[in-house]
N, C-alpha and C. Protein backbone atom coordinates (compact mmCIF):
# COMPACT_ATOMS: atom_id res chain seq x y z
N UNK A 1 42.59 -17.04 -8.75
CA UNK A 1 41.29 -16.92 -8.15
C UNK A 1 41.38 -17.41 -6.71
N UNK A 2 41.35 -16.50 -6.06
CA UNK A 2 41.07 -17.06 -4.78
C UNK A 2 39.42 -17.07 -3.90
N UNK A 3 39.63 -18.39 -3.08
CA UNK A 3 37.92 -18.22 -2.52
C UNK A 3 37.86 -18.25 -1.15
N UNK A 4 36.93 -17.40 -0.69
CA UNK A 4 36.37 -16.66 0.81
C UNK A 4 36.15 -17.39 1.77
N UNK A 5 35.70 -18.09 2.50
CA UNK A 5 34.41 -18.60 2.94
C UNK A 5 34.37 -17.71 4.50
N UNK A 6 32.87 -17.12 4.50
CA UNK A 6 32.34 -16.35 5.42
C UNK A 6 30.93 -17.50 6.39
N UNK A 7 30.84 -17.18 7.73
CA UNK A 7 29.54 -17.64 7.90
C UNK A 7 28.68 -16.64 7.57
N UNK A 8 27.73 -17.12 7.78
CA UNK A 8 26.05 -16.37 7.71
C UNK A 8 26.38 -15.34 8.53
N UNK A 9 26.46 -15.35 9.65
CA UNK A 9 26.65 -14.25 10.29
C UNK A 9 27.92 -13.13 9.93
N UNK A 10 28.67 -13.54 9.56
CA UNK A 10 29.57 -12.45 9.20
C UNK A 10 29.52 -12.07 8.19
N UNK A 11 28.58 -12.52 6.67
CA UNK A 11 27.74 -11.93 6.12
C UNK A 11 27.02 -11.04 6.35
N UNK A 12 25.83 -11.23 7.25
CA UNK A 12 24.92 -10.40 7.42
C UNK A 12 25.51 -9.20 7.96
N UNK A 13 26.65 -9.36 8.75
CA UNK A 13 27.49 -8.25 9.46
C UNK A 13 28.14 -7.22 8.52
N UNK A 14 28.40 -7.61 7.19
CA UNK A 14 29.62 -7.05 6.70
C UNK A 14 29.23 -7.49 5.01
N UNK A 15 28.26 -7.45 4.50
CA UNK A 15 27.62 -7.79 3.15
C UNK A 15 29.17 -6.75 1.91
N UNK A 16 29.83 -5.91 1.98
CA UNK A 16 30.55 -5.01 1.31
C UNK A 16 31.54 -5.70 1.45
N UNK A 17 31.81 -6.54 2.26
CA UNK A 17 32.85 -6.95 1.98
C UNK A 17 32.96 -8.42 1.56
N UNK A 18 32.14 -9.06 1.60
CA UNK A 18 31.76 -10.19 0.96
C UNK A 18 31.93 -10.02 -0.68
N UNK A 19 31.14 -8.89 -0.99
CA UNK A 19 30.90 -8.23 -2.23
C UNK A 19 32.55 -8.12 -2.83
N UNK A 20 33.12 -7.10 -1.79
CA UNK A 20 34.73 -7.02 -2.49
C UNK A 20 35.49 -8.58 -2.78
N UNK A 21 35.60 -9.15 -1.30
CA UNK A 21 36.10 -10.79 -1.74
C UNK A 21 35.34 -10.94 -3.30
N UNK A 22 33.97 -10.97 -3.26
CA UNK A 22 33.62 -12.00 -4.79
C UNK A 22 34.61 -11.46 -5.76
N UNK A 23 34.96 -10.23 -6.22
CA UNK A 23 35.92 -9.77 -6.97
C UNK A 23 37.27 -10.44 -7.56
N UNK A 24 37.79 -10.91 -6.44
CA UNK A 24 38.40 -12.05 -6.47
C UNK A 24 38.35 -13.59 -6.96
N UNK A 25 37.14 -13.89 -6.58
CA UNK A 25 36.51 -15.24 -6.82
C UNK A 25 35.65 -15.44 -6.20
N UNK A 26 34.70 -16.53 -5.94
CA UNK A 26 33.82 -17.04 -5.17
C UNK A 26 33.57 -17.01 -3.53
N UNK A 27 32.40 -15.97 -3.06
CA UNK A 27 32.61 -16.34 -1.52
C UNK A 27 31.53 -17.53 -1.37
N UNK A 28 32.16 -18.72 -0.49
CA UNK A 28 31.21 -19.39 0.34
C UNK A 28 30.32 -19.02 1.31
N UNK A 29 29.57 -18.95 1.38
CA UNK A 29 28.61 -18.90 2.95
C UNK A 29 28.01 -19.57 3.58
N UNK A 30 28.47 -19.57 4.69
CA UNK A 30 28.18 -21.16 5.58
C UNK A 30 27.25 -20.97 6.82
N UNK A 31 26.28 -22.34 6.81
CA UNK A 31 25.53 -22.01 7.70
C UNK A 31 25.82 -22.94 8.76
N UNK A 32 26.24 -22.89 10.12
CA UNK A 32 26.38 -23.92 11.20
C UNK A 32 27.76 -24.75 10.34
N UNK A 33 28.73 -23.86 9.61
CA UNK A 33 30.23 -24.77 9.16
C UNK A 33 29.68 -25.48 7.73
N UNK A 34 28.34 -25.51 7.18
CA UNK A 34 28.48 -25.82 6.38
C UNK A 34 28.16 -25.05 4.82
N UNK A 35 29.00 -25.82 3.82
CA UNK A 35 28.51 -24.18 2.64
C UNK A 35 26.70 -24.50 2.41
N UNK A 36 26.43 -23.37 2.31
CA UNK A 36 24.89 -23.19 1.75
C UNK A 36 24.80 -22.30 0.75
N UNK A 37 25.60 -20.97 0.67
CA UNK A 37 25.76 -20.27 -0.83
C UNK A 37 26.52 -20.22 -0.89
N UNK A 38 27.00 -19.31 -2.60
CA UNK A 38 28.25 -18.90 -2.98
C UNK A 38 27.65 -17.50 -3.81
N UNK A 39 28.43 -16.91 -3.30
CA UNK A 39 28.80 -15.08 -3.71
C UNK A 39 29.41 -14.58 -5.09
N UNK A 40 29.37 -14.77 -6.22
CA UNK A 40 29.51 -14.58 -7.35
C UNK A 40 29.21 -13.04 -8.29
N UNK A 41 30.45 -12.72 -8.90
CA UNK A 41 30.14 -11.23 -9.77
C UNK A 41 29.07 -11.91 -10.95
N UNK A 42 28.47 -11.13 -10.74
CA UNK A 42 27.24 -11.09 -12.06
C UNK A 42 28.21 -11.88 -13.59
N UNK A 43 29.05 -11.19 -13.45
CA UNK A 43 30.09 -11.46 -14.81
C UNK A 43 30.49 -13.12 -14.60
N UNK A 44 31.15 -13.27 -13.14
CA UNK A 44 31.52 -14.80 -13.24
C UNK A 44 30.00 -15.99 -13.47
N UNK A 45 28.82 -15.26 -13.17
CA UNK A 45 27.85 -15.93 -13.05
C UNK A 45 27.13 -16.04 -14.54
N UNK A 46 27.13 -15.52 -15.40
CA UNK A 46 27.19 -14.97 -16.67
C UNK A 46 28.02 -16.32 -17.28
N UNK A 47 29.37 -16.22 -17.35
CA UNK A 47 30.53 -17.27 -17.84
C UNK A 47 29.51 -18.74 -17.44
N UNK A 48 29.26 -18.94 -16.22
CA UNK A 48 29.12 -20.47 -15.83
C UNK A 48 27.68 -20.36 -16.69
N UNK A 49 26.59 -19.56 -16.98
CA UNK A 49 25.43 -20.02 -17.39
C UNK A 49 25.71 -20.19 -18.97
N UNK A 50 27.00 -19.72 -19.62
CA UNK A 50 27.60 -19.89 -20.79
C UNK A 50 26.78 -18.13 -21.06
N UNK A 51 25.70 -16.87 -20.83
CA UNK A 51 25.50 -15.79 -21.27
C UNK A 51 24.23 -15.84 -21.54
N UNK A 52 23.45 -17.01 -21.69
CA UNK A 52 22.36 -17.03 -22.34
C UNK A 52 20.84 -16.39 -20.92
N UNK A 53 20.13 -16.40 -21.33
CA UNK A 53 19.06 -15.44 -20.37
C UNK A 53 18.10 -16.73 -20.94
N UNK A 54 17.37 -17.16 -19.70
CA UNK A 54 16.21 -18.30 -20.08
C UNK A 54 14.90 -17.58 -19.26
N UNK A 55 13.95 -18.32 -20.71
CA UNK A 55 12.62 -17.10 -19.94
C UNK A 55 12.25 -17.53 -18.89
N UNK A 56 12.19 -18.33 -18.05
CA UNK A 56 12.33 -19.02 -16.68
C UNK A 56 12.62 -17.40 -15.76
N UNK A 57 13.92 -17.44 -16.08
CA UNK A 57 14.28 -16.48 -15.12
C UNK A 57 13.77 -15.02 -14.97
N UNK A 58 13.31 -14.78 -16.23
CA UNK A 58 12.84 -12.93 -16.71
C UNK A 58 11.44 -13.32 -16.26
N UNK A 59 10.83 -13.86 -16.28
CA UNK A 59 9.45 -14.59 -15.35
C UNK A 59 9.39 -14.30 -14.28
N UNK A 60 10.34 -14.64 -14.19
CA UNK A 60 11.04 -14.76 -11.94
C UNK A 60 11.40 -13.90 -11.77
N UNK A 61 11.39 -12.80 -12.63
CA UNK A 61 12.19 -11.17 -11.90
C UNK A 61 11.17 -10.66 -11.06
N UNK A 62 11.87 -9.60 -9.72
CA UNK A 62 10.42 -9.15 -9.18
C UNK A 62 9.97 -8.30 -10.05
N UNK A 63 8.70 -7.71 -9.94
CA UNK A 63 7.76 -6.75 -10.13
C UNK A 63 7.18 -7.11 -11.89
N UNK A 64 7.26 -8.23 -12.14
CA UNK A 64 7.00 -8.64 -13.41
C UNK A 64 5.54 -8.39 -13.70
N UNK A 65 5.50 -9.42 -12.50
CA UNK A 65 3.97 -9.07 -12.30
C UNK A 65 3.08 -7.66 -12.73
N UNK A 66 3.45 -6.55 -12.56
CA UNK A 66 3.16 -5.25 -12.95
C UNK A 66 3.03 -4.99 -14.21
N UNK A 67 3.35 -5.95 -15.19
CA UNK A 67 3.66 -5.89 -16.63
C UNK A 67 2.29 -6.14 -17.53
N UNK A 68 1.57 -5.09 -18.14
CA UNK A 68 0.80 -5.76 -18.80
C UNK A 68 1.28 -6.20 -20.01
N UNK A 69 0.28 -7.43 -20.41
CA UNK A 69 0.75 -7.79 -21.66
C UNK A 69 -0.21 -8.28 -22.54
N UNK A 70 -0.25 -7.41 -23.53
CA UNK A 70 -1.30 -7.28 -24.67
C UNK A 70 -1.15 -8.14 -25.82
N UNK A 71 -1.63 -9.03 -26.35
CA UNK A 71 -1.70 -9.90 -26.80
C UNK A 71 -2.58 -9.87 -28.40
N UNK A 72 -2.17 -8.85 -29.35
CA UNK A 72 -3.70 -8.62 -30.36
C UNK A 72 -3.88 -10.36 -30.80
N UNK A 73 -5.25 -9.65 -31.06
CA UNK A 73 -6.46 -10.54 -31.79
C UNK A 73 -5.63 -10.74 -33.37
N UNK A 74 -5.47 -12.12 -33.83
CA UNK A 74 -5.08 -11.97 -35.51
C UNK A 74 -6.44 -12.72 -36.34
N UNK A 75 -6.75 -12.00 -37.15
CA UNK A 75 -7.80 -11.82 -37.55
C UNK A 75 -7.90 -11.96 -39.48
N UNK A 76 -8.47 -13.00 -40.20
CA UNK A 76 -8.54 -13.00 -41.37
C UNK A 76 -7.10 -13.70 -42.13
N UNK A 77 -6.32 -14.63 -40.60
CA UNK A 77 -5.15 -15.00 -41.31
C UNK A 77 -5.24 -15.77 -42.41
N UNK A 78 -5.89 -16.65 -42.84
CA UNK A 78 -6.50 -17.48 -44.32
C UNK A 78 -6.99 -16.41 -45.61
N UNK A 79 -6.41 -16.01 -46.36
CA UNK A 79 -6.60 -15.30 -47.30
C UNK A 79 -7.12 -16.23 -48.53
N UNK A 80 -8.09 -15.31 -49.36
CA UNK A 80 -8.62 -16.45 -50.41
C UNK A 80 -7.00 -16.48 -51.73
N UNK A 81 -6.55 -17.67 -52.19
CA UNK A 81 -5.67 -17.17 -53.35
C UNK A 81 -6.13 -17.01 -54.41
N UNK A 82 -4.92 -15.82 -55.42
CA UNK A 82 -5.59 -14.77 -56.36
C UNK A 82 -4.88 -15.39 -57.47
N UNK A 83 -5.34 -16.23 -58.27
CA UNK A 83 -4.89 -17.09 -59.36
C UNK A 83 -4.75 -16.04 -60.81
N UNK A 84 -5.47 -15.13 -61.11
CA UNK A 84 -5.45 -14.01 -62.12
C UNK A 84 -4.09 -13.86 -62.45
């Protein structure tokens, strides 16, 4: 595994190839020399969260918001019991 480190600006310059480095391993991205992100394949990012999806995050997706969500009414859940 080898790792990148790009500034911000040569990020913003050249995002495809940042992308190819992550392939490899981790790019850093530095702002003013220092790291502030890291560039990660979905897959390596996956491994470190151990796979699991927390509803936190599916919350936080964009356009969620757009989602309706219907909720029925439950109704008559206490039934009388039928001893017969």
């Amino acid at each position: 595994m080898s790792i990148t480190t790009l500034s911000s600006r040569q990020f913003n310059q050249d995002a495809s190839k940042a992308k190819k480095a992550a392939e490899a391993g981790p790019v850093f991205i530095t702002d003013r020399g220092r790291p502030a992100h890291v560039l990660l394949t979905f897959g390596e990012y996956k491994k470190l969260t151990g796979g699991r999806t927390h509803i936190a995050d599916l919350l936080a997706m964009p356009g969620i918001e757009d989602i309706e969500l219907e909720i029925p009414q439950l109704r008559d859940l206490a039934q009388p019991a039928d001893f017969s």
